[in-house]
N, C-alpha and C. Protein backbone atom coordinates (compact mmCIF):
# COMPACT_ATOMS: atom_id res chain seq x y z
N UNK A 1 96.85 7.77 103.07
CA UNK A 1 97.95 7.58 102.13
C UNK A 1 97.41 7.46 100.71
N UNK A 2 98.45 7.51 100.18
CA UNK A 2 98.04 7.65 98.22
C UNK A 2 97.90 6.33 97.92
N UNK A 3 97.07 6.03 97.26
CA UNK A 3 96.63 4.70 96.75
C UNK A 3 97.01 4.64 95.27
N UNK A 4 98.69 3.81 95.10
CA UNK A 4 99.09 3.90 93.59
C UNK A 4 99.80 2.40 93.64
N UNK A 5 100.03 2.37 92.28
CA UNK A 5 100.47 1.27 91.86
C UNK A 5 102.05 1.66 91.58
N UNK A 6 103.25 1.07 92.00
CA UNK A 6 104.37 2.10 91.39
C UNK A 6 104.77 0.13 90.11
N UNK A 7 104.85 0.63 89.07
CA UNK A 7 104.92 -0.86 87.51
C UNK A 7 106.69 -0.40 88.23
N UNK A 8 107.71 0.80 88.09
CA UNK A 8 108.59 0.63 87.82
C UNK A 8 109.56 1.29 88.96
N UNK A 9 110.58 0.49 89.91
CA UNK A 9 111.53 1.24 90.60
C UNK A 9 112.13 1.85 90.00
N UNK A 10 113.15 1.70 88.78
CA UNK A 10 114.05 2.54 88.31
C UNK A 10 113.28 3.51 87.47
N UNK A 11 113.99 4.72 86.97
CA UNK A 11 114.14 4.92 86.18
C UNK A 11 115.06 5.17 85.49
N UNK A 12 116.17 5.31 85.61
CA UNK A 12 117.19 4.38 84.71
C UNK A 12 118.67 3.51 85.37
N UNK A 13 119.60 2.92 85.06
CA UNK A 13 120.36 2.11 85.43
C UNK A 13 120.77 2.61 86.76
N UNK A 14 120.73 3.81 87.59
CA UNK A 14 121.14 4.28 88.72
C UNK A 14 120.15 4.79 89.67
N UNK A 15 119.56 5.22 88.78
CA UNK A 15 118.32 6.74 89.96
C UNK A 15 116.85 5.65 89.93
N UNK A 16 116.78 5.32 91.56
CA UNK A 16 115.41 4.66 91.73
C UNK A 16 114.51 5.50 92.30
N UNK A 17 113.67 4.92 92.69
CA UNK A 17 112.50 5.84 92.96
C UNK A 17 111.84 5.60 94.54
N UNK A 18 111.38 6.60 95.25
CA UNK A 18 111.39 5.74 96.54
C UNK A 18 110.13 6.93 97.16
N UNK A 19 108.70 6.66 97.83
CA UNK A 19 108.36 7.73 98.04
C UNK A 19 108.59 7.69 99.34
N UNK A 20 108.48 9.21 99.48
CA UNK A 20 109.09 10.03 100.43
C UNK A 20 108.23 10.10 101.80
N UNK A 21 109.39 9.79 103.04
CA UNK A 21 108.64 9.87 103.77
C UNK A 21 108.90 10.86 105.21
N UNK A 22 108.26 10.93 106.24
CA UNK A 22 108.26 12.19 106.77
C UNK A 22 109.93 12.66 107.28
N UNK A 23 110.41 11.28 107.17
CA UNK A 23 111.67 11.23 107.89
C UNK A 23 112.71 12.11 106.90
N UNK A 24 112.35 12.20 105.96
CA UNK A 24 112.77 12.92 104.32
C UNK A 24 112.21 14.20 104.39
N UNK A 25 111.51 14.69 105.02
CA UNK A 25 111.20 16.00 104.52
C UNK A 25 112.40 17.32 104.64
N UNK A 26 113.51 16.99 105.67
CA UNK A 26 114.43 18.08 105.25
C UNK A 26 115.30 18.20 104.43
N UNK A 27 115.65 16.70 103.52
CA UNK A 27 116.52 16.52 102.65
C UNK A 27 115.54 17.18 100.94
N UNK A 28 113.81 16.91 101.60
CA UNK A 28 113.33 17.30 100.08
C UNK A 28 113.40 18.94 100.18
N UNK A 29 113.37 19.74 101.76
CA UNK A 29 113.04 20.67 101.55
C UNK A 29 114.34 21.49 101.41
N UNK A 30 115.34 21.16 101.57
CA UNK A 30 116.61 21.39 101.25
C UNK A 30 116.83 21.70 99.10
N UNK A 31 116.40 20.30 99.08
CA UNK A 31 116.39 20.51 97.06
C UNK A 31 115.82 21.58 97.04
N UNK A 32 114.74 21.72 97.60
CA UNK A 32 113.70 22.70 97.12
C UNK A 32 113.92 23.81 97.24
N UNK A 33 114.72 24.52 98.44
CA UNK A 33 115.62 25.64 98.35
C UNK A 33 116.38 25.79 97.72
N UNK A 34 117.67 24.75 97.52
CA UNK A 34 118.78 24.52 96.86
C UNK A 34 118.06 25.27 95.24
N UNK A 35 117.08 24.53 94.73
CA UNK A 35 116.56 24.89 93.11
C UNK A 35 116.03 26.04 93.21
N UNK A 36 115.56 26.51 94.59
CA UNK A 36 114.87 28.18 93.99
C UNK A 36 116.27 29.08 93.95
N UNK A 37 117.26 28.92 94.55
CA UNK A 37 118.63 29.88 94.83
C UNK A 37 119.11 29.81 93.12
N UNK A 38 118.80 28.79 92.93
CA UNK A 38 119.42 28.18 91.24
C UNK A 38 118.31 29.44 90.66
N UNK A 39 117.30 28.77 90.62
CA UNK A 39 116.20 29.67 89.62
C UNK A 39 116.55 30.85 89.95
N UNK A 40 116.92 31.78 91.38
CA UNK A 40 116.91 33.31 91.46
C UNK A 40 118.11 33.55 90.82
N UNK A 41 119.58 32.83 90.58
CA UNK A 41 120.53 33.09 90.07
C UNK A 41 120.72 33.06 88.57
N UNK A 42 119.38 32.53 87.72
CA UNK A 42 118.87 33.09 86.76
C UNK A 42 117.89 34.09 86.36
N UNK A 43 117.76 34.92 87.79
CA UNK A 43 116.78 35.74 87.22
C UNK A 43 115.41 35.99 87.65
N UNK A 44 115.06 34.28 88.28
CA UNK A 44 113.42 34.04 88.19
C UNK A 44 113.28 34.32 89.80
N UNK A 45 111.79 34.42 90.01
CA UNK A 45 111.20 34.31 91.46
C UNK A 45 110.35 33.59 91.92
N UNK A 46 110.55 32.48 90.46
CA UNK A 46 109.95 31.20 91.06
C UNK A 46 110.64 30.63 92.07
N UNK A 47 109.70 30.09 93.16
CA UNK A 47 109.21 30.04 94.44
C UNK A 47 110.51 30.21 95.65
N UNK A 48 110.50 31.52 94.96
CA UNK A 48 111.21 32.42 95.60
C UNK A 48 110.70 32.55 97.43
N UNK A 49 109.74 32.20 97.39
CA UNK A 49 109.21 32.19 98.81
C UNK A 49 109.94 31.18 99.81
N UNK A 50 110.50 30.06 99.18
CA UNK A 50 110.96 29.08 99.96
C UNK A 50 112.52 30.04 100.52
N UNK A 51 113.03 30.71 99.76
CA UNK A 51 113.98 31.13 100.62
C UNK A 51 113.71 31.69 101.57
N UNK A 52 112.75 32.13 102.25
CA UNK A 52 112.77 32.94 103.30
C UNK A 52 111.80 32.23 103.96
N UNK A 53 111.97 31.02 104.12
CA UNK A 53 111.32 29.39 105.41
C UNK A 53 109.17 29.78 105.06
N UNK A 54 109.46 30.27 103.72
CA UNK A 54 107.92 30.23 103.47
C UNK A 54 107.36 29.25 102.58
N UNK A 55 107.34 28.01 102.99
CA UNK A 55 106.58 26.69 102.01
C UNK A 55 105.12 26.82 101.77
N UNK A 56 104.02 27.30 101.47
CA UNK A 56 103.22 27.56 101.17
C UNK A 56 102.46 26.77 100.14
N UNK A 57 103.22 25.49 99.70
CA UNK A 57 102.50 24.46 99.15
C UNK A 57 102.58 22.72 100.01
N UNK A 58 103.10 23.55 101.26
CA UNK A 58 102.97 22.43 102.89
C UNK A 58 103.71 21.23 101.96
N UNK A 59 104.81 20.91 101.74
CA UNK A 59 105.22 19.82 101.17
C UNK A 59 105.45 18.65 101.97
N UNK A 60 105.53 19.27 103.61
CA UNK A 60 105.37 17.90 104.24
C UNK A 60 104.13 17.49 104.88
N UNK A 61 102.96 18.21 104.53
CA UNK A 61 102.14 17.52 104.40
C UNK A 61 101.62 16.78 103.03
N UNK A 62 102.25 16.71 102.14
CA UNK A 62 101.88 16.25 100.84
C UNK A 62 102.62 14.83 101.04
N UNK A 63 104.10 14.92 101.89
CA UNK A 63 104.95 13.83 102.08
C UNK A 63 104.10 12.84 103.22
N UNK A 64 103.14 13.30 104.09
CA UNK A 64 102.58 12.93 105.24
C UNK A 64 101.12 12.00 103.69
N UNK A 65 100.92 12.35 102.94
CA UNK A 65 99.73 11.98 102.10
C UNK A 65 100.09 10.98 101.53
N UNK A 66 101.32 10.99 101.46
CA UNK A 66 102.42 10.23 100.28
C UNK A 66 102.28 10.24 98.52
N UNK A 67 102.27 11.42 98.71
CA UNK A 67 102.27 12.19 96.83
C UNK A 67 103.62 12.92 96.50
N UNK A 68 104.75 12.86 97.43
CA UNK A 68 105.83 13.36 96.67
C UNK A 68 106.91 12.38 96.97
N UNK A 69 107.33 11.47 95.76
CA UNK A 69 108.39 10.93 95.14
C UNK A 69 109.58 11.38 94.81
N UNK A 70 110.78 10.63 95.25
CA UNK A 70 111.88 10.78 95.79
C UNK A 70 112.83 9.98 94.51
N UNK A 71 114.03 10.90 93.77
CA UNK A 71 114.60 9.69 92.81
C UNK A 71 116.10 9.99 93.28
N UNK A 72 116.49 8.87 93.88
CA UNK A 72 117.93 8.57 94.53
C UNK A 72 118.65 7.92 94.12
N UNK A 73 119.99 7.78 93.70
CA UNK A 73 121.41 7.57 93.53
C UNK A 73 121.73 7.35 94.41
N UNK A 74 122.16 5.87 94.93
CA UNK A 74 122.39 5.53 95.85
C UNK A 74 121.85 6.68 97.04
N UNK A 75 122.34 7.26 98.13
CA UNK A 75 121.72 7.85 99.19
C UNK A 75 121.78 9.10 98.91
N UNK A 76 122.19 9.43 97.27
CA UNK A 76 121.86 11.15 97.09
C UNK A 76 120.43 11.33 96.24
N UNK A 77 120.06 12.34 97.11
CA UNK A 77 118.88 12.96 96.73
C UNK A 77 119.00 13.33 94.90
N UNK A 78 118.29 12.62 94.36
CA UNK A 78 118.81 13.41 92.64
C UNK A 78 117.92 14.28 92.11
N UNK A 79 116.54 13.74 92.40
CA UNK A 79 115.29 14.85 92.04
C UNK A 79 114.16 14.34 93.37
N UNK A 80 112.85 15.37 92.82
CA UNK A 80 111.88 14.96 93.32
C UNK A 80 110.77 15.36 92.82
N UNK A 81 109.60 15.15 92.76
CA UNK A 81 107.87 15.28 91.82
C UNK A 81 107.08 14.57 92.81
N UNK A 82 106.28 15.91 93.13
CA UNK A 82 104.61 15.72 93.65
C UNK A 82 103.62 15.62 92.57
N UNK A 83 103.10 14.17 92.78
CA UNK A 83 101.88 13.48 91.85
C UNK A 83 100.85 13.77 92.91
N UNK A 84 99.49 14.49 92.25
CA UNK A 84 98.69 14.72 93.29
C UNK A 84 97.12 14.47 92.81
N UNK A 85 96.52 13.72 93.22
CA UNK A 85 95.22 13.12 92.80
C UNK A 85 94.24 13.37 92.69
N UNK A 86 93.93 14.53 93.71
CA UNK A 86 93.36 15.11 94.17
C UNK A 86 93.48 16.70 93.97
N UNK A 87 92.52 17.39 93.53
CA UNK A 87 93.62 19.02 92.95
C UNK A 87 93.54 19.81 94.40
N UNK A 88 94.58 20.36 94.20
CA UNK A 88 94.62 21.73 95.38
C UNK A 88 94.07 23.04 94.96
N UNK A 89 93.98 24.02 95.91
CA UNK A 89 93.34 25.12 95.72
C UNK A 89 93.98 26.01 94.37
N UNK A 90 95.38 25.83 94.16
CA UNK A 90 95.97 26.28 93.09
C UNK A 90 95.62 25.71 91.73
N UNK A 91 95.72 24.30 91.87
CA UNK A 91 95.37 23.71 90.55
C UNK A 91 93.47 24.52 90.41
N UNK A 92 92.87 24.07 91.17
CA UNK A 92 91.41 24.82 91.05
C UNK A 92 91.08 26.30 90.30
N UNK A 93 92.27 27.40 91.33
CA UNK A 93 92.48 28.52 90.57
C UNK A 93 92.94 28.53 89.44
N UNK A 94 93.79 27.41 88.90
CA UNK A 94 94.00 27.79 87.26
C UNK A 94 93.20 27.11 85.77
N UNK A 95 92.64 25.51 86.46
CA UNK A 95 91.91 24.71 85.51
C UNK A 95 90.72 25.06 85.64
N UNK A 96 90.15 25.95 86.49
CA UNK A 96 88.30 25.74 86.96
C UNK A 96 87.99 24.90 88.02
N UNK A 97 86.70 24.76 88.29
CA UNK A 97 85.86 24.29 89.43
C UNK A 97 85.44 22.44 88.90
N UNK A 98 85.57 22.30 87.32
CA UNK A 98 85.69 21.31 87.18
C UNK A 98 86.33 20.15 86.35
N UNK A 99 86.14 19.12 86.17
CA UNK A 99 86.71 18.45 85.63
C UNK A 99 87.66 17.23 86.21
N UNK A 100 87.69 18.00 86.93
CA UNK A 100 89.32 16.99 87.92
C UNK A 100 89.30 15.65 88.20
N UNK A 101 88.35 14.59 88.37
CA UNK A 101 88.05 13.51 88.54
C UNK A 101 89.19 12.19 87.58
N UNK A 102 89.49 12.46 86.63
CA UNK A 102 90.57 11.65 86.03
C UNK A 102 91.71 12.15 85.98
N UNK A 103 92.22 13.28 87.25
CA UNK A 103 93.63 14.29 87.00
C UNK A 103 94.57 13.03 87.98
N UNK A 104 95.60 13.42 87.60
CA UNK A 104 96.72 13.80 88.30
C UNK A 104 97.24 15.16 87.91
N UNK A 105 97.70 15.73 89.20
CA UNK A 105 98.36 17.19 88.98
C UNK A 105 99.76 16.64 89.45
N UNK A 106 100.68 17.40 88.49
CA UNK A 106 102.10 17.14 88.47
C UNK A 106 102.62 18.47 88.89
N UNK A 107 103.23 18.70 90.57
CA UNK A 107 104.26 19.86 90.95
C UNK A 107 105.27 19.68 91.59
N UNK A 108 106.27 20.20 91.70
CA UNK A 108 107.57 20.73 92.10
C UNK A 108 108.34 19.35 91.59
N UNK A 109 108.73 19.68 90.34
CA UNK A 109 109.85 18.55 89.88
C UNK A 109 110.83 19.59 90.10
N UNK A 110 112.07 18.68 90.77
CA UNK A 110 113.28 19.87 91.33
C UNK A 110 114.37 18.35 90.79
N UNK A 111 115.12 19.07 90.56
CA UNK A 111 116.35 18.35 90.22
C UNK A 111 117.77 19.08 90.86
N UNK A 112 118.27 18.05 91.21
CA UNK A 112 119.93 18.05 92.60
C UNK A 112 120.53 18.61 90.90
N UNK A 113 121.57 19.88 91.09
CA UNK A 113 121.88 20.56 89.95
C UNK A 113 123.04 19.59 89.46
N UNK A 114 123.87 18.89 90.75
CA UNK A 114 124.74 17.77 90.08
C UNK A 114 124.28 16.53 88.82
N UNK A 115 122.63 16.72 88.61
CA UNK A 115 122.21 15.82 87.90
C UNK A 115 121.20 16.63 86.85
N UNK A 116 121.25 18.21 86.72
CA UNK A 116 121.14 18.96 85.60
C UNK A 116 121.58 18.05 84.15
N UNK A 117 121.21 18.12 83.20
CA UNK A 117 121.48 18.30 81.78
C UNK A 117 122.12 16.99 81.55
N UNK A 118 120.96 15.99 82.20
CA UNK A 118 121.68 14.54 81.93
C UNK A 118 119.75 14.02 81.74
N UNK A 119 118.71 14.49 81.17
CA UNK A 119 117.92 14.19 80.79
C UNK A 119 117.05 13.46 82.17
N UNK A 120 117.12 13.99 83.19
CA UNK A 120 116.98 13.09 84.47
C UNK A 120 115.21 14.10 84.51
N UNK A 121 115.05 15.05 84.49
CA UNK A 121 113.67 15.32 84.12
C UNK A 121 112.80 14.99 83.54
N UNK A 122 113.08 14.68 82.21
CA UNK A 122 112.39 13.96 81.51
C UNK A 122 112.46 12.55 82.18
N UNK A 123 113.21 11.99 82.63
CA UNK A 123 112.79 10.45 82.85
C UNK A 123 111.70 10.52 84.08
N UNK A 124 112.18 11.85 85.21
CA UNK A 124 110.89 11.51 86.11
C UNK A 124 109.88 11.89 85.39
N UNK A 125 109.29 12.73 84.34
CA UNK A 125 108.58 12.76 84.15
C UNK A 125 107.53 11.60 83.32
N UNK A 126 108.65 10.92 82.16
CA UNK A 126 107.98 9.74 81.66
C UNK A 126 107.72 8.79 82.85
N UNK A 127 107.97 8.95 84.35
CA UNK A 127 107.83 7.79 85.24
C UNK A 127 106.66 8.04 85.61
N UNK A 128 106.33 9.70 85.83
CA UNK A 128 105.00 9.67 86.37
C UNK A 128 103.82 9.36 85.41
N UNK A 129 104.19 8.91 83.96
CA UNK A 129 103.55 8.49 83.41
C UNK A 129 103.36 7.33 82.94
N UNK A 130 103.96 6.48 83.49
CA UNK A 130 104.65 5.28 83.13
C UNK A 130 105.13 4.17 84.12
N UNK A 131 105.66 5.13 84.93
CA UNK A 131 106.00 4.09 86.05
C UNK A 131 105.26 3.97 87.12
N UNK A 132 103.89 4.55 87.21
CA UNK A 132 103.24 4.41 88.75
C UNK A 132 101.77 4.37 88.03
N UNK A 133 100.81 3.96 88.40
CA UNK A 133 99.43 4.40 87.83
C UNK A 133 98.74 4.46 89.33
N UNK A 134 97.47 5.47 88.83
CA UNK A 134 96.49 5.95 89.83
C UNK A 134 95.10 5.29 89.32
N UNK A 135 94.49 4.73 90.01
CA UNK A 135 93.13 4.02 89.92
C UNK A 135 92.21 5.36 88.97
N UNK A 136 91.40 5.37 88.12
CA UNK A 136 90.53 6.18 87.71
C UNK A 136 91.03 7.35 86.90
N UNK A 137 92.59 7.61 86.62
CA UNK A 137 93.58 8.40 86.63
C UNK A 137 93.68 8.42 84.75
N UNK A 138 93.07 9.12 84.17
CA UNK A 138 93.77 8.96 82.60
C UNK A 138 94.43 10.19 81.74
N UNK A 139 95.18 10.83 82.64
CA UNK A 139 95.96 12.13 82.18
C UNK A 139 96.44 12.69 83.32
N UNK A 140 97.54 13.78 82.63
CA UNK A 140 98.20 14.43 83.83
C UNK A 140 98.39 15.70 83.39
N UNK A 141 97.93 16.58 84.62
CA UNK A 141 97.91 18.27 84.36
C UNK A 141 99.20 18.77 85.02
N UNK A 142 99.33 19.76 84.63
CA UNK A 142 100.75 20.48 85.08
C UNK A 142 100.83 21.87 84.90
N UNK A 143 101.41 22.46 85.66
CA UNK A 143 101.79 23.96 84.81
C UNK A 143 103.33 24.78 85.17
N UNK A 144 103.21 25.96 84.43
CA UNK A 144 104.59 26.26 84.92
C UNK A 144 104.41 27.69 84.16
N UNK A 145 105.06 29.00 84.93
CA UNK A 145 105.26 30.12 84.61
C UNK A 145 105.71 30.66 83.33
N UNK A 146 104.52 31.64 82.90
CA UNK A 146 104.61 31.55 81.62
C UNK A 146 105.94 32.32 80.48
N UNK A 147 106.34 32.58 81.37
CA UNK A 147 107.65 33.53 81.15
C UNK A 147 109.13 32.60 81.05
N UNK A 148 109.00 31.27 81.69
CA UNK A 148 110.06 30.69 81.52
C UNK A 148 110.09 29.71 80.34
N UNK A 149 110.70 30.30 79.11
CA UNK A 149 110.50 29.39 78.16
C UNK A 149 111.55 28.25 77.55
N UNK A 150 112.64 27.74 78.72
CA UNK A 150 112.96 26.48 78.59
C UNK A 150 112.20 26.20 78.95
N UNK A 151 111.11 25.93 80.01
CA UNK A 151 110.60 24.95 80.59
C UNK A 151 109.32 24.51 80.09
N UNK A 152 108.96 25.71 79.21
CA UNK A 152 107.58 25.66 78.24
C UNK A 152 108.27 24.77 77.51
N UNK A 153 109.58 25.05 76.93
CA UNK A 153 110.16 24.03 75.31
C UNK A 153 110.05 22.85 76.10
N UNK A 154 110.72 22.47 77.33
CA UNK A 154 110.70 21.04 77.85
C UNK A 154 109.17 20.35 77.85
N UNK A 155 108.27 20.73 77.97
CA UNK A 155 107.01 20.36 78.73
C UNK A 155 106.36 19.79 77.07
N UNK A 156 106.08 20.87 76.33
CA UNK A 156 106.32 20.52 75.00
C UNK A 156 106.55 19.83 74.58
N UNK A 157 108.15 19.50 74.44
CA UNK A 157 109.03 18.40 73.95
C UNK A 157 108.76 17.32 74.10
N UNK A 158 107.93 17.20 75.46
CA UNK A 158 108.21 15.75 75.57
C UNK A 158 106.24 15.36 75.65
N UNK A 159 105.67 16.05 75.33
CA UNK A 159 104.85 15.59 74.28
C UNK A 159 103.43 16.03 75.16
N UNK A 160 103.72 16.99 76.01
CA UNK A 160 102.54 17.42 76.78
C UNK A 160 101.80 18.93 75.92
N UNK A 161 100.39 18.88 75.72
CA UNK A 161 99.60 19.80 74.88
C UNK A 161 99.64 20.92 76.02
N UNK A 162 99.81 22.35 75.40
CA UNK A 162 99.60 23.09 76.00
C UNK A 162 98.44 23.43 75.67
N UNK A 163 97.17 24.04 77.03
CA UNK A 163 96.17 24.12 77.31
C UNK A 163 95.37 25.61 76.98
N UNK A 164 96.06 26.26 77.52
CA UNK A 164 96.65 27.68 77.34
C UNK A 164 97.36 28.32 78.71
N UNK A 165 97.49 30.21 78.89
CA UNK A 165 97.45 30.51 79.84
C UNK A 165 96.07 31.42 81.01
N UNK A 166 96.42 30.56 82.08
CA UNK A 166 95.89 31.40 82.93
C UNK A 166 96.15 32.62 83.03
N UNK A 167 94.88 33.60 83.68
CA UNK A 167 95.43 35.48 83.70
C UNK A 167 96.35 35.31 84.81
N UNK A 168 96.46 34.70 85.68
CA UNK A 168 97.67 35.02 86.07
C UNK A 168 98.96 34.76 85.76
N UNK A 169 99.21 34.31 84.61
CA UNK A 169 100.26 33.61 83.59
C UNK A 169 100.92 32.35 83.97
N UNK A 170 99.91 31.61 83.86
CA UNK A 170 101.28 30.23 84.09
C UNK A 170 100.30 29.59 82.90
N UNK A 171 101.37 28.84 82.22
CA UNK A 171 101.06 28.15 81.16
C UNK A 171 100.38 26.98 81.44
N UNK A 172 99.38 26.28 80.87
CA UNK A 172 98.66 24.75 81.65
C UNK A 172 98.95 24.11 80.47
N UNK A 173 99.41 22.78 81.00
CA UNK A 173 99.90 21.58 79.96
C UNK A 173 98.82 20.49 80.59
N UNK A 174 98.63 19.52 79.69
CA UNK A 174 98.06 18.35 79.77
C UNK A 174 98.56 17.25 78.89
N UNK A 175 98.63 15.80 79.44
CA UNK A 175 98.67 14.92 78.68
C UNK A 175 97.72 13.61 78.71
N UNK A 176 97.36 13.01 77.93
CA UNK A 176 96.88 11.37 78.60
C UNK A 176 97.75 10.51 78.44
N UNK A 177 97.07 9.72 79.25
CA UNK A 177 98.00 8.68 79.73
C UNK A 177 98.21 7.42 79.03
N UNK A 178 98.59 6.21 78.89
CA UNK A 178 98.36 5.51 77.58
C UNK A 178 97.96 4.08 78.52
């Protein structure tokens, strides 16, 4: 299991935080479809794979590790974010072979679309910076396709340096932690 400290349940007056456990994995893997049908109905083919029962970033084994966090409204699913401590073969392919020892890697923040455009992203994201700490942990890496540029403006916005892009185009953000 993940060895963290969580400072804060909420993050704000409704949506707490709860990590996820195996008994949860069809309600997370449900969002997680639910948001790629969203993303293809704009266009994108980000992780377009999940529609067709191809998870390829094993999310319930990440839920079995206990690195993906759950933010609930009362018993509705509202979002979810894998904090991961340890890099995976993807993070490797895009940051290099080194460095990783003070990471957290930040993937699949998905948000329940009923809780779209109410700033609920940004709060998980200030949580994973804020509301949980990792022993040895003093920044957090992230990335995201370099073609989608709300999500570049979001990542940005809220105060993460972009790194640059990888050749295979996904943009790499970083922040430290305070």
């Amino acid at each position: 299991m993940l060895a963290f400290t969580m400072k804060q349940e909420y993050v704000s007056d409704r949506i707490r935080v709860v990590q996820a456990k195996p008994s949860d994995a069809a309600d997370v893997m449900n969002l997680l479809v639910s948001t790629a049908r969203w993303l293809q109905s704009k266009g994108s083919t980000q992780w377009s794979a999940l529609l067709s029962g191809d998870d390829h970033h094993n999310v319930t084994g990440h839920i079995e590790k206990g690195e993906l966090f759950m933010f609930k409204d009362g018993d509705t699913l509202a979002g979810i974010v894998l904090l991961m401590q340890v890099p995976g073969e993807w993070d490797h392919s895009l940051w290099g072979p080194d460095g990783h020892e003070s990471i957290v890697y930040l993937h699949r923040l998905a948000i329940n679309r009923d809780y779209a455009r109410q700033g609920l992203g940004a709060d998980i994201v200030r949580w994973a910076e804020e509301g949980v700490s990792f022993t040895g942990k003093d920044r957090i890496r992230l990335d995201c396709i370099a073609n989608n540029e709300t999500l570049n403006k979001f990542y940005s916005g809220i105060g993460y340096t972009y790194k640059g892009t990888s050749p295979s185009g996904f943009c790499l953000y970083e922040k430290l932690l305070k």
